[in-house]
Protein backbone atom coordinates (compact mmCIF):
# COMPACT_ATOMS: atom_id res chain seq x y z
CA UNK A 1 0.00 0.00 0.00
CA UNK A 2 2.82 2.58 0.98
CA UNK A 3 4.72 1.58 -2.28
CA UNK A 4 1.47 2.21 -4.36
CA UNK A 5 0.85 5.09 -2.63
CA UNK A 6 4.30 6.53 -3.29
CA UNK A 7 4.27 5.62 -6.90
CA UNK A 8 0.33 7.62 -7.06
CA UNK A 9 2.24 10.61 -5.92
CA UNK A 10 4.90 10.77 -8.13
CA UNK A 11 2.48 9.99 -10.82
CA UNK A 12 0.59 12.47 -9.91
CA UNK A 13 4.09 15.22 -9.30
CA UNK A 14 4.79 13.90 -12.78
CA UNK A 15 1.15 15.11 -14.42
CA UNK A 16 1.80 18.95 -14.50
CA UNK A 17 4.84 18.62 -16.94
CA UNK A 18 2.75 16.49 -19.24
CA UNK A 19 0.38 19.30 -20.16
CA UNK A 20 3.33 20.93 -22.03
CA UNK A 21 2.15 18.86 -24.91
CA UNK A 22 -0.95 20.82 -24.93
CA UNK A 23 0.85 23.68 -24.16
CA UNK A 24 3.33 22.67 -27.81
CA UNK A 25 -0.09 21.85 -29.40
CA UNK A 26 -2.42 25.12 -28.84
CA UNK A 27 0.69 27.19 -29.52
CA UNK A 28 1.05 25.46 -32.81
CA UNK A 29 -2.15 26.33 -34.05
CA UNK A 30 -2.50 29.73 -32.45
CA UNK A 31 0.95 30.33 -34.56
CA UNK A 32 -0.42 28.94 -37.62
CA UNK A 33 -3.76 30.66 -37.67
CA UNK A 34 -2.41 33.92 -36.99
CA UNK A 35 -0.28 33.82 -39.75
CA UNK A 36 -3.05 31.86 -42.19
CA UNK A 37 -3.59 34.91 -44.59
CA UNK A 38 -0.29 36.58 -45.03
CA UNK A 39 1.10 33.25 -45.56
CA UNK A 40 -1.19 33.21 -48.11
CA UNK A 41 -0.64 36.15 -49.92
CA UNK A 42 2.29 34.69 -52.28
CA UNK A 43 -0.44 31.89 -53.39
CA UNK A 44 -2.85 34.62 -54.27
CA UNK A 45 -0.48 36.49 -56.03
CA UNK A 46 -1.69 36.24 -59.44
CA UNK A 47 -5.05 36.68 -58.04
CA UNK A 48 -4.75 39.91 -56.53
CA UNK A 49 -2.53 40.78 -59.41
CA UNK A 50 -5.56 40.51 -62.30
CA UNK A 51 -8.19 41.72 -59.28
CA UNK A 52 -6.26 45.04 -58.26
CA UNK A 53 -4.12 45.26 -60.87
CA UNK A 54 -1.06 45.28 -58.89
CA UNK A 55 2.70 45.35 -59.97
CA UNK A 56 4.43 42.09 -58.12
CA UNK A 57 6.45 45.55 -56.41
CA UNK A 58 2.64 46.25 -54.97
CA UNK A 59 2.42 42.68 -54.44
CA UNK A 60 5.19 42.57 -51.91
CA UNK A 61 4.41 45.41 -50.57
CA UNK A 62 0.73 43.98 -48.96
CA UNK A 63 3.24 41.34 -46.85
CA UNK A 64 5.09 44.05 -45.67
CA UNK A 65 2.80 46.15 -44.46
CA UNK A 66 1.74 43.57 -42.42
CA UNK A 67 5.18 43.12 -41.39
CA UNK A 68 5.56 47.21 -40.65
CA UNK A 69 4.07 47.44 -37.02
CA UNK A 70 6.24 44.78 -35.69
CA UNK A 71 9.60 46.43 -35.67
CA UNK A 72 8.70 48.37 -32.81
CA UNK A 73 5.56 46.02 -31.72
CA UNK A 74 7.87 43.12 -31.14
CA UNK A 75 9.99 45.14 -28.84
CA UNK A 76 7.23 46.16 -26.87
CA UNK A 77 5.25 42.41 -27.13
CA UNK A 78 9.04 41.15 -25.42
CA UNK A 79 8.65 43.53 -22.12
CA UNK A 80 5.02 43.15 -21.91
CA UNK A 81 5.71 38.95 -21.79
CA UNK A 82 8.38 39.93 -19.41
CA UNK A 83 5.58 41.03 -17.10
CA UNK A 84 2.13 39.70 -17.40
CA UNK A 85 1.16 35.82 -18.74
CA UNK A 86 1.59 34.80 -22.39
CA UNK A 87 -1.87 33.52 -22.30
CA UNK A 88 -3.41 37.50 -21.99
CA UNK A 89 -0.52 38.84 -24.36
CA UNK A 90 -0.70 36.58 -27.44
CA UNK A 91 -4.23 36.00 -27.01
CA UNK A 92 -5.23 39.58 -27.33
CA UNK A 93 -2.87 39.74 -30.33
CA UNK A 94 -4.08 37.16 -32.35
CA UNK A 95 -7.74 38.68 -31.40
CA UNK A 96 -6.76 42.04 -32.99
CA UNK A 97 -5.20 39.68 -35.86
CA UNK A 98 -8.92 38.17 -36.51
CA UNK A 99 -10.59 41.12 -35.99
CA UNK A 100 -8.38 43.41 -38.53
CA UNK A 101 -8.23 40.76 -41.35
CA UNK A 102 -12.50 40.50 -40.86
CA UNK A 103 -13.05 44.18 -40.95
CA UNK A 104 -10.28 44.00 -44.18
CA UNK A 105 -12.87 42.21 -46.00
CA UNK A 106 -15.09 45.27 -46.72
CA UNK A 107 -11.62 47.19 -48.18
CA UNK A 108 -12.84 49.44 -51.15
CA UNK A 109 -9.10 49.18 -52.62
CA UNK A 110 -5.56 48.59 -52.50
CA UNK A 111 -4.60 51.49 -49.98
CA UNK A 112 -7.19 50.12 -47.31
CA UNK A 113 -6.17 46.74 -47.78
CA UNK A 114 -2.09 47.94 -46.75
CA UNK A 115 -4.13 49.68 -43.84
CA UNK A 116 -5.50 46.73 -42.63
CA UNK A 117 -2.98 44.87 -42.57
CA UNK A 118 -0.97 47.16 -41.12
CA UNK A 119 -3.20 46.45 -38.08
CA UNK A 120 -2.88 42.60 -38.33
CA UNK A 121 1.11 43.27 -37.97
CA UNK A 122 0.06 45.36 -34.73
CA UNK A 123 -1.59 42.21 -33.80
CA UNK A 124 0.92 39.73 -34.54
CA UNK A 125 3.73 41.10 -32.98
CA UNK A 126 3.02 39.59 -29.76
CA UNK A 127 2.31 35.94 -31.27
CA UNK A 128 5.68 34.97 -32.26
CA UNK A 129 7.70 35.69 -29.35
CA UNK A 130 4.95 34.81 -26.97
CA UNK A 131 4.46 31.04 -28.42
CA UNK A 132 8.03 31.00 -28.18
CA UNK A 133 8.31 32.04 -24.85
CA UNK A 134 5.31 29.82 -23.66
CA UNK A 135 7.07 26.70 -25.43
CA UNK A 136 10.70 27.27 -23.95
CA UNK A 137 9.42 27.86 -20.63
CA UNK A 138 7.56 24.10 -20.14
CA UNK A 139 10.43 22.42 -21.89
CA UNK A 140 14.14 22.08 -20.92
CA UNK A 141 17.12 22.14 -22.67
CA UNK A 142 17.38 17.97 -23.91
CA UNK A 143 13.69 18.82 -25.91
CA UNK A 144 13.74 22.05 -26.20
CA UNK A 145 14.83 22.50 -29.68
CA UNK A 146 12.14 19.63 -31.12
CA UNK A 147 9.65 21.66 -29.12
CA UNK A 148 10.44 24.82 -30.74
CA UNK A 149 10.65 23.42 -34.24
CA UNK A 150 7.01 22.08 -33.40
CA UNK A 151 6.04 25.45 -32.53
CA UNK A 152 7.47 27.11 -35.19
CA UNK A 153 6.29 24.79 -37.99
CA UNK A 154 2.92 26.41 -37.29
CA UNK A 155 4.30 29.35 -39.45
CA UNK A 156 4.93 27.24 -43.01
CA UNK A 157 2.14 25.07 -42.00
CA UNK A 158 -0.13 27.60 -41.62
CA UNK A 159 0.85 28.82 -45.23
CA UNK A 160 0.97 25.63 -46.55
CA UNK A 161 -2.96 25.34 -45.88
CA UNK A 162 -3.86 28.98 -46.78
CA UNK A 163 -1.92 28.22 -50.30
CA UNK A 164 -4.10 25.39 -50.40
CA UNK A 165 -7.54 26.51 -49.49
CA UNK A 166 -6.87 30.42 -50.40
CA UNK A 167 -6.89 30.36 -54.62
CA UNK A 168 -9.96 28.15 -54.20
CA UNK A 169 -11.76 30.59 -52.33
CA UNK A 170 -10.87 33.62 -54.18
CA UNK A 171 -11.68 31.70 -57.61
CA UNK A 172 -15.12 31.09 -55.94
CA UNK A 173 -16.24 34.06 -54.13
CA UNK A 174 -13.38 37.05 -54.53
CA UNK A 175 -10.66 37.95 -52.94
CA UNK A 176 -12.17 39.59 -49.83
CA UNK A 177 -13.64 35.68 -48.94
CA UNK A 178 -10.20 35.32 -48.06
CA UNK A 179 -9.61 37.55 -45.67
CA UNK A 180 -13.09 36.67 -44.23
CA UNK A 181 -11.66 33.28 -43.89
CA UNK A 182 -8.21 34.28 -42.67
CA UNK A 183 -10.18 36.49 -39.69
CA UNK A 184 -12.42 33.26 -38.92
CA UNK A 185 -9.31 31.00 -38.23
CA UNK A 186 -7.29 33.92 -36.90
CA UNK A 187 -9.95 34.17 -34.12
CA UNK A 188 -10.04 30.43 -33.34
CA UNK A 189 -6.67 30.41 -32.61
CA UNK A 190 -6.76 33.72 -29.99
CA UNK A 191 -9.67 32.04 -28.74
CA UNK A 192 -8.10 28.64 -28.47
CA UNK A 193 -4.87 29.99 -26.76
CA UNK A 194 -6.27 31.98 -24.45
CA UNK A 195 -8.89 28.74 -22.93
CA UNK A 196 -6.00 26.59 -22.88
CA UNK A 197 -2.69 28.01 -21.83
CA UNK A 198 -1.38 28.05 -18.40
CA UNK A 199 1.66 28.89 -17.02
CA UNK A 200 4.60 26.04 -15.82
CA UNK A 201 4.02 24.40 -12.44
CA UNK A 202 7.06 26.49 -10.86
CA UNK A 203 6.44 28.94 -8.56
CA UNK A 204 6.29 32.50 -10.61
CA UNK A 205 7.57 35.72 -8.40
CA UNK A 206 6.21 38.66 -10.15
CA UNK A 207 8.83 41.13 -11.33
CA UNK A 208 8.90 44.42 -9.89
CA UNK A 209 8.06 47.34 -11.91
CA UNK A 210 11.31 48.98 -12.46
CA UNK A 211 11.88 52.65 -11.13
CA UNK A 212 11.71 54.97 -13.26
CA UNK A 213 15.43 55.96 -12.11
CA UNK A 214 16.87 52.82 -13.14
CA UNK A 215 14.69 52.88 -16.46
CA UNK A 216 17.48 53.97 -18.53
CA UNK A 217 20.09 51.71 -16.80
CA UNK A 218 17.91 48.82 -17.96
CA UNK A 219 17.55 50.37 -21.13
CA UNK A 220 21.65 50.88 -21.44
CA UNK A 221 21.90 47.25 -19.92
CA UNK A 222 19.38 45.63 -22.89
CA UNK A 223 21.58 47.61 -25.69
CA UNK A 224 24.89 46.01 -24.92
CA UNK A 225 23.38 42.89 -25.93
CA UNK A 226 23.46 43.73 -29.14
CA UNK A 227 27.55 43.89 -28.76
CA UNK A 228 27.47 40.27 -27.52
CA UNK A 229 28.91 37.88 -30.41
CA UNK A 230 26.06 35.51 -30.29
CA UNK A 231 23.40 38.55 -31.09
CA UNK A 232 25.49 39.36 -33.76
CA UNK A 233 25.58 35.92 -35.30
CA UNK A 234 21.51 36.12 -34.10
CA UNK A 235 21.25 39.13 -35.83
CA UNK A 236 23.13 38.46 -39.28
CA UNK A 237 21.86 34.53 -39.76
CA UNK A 238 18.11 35.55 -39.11
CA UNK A 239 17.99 38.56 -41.55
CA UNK A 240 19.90 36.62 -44.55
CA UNK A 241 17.70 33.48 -43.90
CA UNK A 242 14.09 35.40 -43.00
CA UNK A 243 15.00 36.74 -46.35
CA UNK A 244 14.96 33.78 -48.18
CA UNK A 245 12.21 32.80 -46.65
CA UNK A 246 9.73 35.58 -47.47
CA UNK A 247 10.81 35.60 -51.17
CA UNK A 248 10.35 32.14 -51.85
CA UNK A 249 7.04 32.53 -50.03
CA UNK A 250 6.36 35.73 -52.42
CA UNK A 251 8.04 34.65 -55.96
CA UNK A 252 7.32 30.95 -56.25
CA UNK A 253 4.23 30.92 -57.92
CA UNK A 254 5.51 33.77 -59.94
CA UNK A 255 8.49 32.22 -61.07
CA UNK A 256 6.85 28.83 -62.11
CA UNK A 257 4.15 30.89 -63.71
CA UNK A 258 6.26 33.28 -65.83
CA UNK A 259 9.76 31.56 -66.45
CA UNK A 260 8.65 27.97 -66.60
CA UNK A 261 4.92 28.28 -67.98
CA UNK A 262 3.15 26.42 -64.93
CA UNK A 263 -0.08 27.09 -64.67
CA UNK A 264 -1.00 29.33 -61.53
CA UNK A 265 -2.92 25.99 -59.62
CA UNK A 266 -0.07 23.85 -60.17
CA UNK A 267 2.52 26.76 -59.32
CA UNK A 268 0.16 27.36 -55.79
CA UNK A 269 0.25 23.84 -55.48
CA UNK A 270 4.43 23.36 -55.61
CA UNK A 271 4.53 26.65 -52.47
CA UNK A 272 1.86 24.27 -50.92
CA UNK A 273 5.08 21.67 -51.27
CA UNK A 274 7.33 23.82 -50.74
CA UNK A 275 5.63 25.15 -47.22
CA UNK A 276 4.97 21.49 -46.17
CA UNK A 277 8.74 20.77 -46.74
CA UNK A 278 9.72 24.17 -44.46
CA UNK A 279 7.06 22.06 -41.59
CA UNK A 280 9.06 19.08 -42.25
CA UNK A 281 12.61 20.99 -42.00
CA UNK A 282 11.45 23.32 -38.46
CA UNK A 283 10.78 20.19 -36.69
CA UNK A 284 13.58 17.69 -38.18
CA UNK A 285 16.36 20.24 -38.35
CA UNK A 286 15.63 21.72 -34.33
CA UNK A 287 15.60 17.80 -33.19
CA UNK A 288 19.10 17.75 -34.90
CA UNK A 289 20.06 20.71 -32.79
CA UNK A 290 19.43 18.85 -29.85
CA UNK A 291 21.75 15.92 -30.78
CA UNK A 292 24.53 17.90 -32.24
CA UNK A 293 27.90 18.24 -29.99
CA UNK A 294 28.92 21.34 -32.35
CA UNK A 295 26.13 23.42 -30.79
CA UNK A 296 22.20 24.50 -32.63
CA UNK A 297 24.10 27.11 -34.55
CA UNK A 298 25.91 24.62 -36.47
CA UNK A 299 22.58 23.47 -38.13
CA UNK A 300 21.95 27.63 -38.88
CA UNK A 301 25.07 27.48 -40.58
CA UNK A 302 24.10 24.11 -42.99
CA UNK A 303 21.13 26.02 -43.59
CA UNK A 304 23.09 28.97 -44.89
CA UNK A 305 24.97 26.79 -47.08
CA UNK A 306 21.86 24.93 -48.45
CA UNK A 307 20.13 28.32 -49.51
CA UNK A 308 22.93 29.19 -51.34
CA UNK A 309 23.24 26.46 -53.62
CA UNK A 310 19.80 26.16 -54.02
CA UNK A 311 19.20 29.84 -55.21
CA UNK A 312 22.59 29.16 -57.36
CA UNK A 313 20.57 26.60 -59.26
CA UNK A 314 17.50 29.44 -59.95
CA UNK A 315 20.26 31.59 -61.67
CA UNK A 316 20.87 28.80 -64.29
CA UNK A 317 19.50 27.88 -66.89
CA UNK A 318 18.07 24.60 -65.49
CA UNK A 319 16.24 26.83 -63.58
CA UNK A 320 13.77 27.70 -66.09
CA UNK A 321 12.70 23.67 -65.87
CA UNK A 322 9.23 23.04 -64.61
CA UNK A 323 11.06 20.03 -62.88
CA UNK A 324 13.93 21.25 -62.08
CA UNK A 325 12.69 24.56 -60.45
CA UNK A 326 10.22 22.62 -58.65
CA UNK A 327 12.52 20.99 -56.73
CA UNK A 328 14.59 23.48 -55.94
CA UNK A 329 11.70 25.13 -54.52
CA UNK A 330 10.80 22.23 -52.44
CA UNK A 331 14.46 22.42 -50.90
CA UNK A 332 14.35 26.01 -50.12
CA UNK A 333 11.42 25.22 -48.48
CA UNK A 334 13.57 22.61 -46.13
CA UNK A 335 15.83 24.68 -45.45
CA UNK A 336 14.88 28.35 -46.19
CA UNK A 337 12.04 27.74 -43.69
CA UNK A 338 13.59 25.07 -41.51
CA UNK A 339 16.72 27.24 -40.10
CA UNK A 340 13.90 29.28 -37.76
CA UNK A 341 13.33 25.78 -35.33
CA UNK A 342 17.12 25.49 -34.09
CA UNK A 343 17.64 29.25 -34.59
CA UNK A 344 14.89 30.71 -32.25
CA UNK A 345 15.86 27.78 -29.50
CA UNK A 346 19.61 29.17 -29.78
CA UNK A 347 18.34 32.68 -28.88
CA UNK A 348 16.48 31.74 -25.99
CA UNK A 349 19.75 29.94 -24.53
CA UNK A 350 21.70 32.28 -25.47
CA UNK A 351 19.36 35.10 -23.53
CA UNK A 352 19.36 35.89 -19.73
CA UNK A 353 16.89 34.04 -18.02
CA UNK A 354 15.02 37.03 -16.84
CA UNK A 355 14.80 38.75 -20.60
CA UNK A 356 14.36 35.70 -22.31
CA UNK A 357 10.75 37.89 -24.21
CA UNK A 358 13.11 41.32 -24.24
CA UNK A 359 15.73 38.84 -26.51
CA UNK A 360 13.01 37.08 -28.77
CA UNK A 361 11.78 40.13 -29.64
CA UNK A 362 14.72 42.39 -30.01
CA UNK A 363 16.18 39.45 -32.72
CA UNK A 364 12.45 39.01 -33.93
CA UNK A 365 12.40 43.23 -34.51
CA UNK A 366 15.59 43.01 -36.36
CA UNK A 367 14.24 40.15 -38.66
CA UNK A 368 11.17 42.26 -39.42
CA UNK A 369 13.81 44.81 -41.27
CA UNK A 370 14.22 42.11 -43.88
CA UNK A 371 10.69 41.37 -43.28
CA UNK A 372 9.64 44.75 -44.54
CA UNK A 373 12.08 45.61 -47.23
CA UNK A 374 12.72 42.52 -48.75
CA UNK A 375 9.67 41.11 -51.05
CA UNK A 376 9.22 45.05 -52.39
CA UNK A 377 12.89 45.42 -53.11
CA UNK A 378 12.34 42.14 -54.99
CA UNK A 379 9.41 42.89 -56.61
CA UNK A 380 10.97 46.07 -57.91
CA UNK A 381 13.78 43.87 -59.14
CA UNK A 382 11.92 41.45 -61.22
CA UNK A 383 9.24 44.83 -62.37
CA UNK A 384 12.52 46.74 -63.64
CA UNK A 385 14.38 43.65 -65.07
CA UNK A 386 11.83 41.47 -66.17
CA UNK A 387 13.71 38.18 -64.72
CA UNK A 388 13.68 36.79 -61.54
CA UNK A 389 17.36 36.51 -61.80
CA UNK A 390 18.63 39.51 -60.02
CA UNK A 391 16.47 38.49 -57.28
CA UNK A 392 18.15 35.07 -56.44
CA UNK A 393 21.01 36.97 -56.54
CA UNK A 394 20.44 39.26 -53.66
CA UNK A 395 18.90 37.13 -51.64
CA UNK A 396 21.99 34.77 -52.25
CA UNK A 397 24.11 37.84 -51.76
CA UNK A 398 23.30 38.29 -48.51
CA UNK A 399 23.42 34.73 -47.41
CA UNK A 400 27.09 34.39 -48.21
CA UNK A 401 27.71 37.72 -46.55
CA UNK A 402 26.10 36.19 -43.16
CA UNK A 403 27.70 32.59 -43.75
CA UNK A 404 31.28 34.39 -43.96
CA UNK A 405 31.18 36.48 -41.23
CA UNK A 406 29.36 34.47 -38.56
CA UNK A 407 31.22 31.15 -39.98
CA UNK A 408 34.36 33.04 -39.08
CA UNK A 409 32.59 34.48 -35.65
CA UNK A 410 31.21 30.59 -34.47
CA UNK A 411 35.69 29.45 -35.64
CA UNK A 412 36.87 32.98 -33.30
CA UNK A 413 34.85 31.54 -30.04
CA UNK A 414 35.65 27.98 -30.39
């Protein structure tokens, strides 16, 4: 009786930590529906193109706007996770996410479409580093990285589906269906999130509100992080690779469409691939960061490597092959959207305990530069030049700039 007793109890000590699966699980989806439309958008491009008659300049431009809030908002979403529980902070967020894409719907144009979405960035900016900080804090360092990948495969998987399900509904019903439909799930996920999170079973001491002496101490204090050689690798490897990321998401179906003469449902269809592949490379390349002896940023650096030679392959001619391109596609999708599982668990080791949110979203804020900048500047590329060329070569421009110099920063430490 005493021995089944004893084993009830530490069953029962045990039960808390299982409910990080649910934890992993609602911040999957809460990720993924948050980020269902403008994952979207690159699927819908040669919808919105004929519907608005957009340049693909104006095309890139609706994913940045939605990307525009969050250089400051994710600075701001850090401290405020810092202070008061995830499940308030992201759930509001991906509210205002729902509520914003819903009320884009009724847009009378192009202009108050970029407005609207300008409030679904304001929105967003506190999903991303508050899943992440949600995730890290139920799981320790020997899972964290699967976790993570888990959690961050909501973003590709979420775009994988709205690629999917997206063209269909805009053939069918218009364009603003979509973003009636991107509001709907949007909402399920705040709604989901905010039912089902709870905090760790460790005892949480509130932080003290900060005097407003020591305010710019702290503030001083936060900066000089940005000197610290990991940031800096943090800061290069994240804008070279969220690059790559966003312009496969935004030139894809483009690409196929004009260079290779796919059709745009098959085109939509190889993203869709493409997306599924970047869900397959979050989870299997963070579990690898687990395992690996040379450290997560090891696998950031692979990553690097793989972009390049795929994009090297777009510059050729073999990349004007349905086949060929197709593929290549598919493995930027591995690794162009796989490198953000290993790399987001190597910034929260890499923060202090205490400003594990202030880190996520100072290197999610930086990312949002590229975020912003990037699928215009490419747009404008292919609008001036009339090839997709010059593109690839930027993007693979700056991920050889990045490999070099934090290649030679990971060699320095070691």
């Amino acid at each position: 009786m005493t021995q089944h007793t004893a084993g009830r109890a530490g069953s029962q000590a045990r039960d808390p930590w299982r409910y990080r699966w649910i934890v992993l699980g609602v911040a999957t989806f809460t990720q993924a529906a948050s980020g269902f439309f403008v994952g979207g958008v690159g699927a819908l491009g040669v919808h919105l193109q004929g519907a608005l008659d957009l340049s693909t300049a104006q095309l890139g431009l609706l994913i940045s706007a939605a990307q525009l809030v969050p250089l400051a908002g994710l600075l701001v979403a850090g401290e405020l996770l810092d202070r008061y529980s995830e499940r308030w902070v992201v759930g509001i967020g991906a509210g205002a996410v729902g509520l914003a894409l819903s009320a884009g719907s009724l847009a009378p144009g192009y202009t108050a479409l970029l407005v609207a979405l300008l409030v679904v960035g304001m929105g967003y900016s506190t999903v991303q580093p508050g899943g992440s900080k949600s995730v890290a804090s139920w799981f320790d360092g020997s899972q964290r990285g699967f976790a993570m990948g888990i959690r961050q495969a909501g973003l590709p998987l979420g775009a994988a589906l709205a690629s999917a399900v997206l063209p269909v509904i805009a053939e069918e019903f218009g364009w603003r269906a979509t973003l009636l439909t991107g509001g709907f799930v949007a909402l399920l996920g705040a709604g989901l999130f905010m039912g089902c999170y709870r905090r760790p079973p460790t005892p949480h001491t509130p932080q003290d509100k900060e005097p407003s002496d020591q305010l710019a101490a702290q503030l001083r204090a936060r900066l000089r992080m940005l000197r610290e050689p990991s940031t800096v690798k943090i800061m290069l490897s994240g804008t070279s690779l969220i690059s790559v990321q966003y312009g496969v998401g935004v030139l894809t179906v483009l690409h196929l469409h004009q260079t290779s003469s796919v059709d745009a449902g098959t085109a939509a269809l190889v993203l869709v691939a493409s997306q599924v592949a970047g869900v397959a490379g979050r989870i299997c390349l963070a579990a690898w960061s687990d395992q690996i002896r040379s450290g997560r940023y090891a696998v950031v650096l692979v990553c690097m490597v793989a972009v390049i030679a795929g994009l090297a392959v777009l510059m050729t001619p073999a990349g004007r092959s349905p086949l060929v391109a197709s593929g290549v596609f598919v493995w930027l999708g591995f690794f162009g959207f796989g490198w953000y599982g290993p790399w987001v668990a190597y910034v929260t080791e890499a923060a202090p305990p205490s400003k594990t949110g202030f880190a996520l979203g100072l290197a999610m804020s930086v990312n949002q530069i590229a975020i912003v900048t990037v699928p215009p500047v490419l747009g404008l590329l292919v609008d001036l030049t009339g090839s997709f060329t010059p593109a690839w070569a930027l993007l693979s421009l700056l991920a050889v700039v990045a490999l070099v110099v934090t290649a030679e920063a990971e060699l320095h430490i070691r």
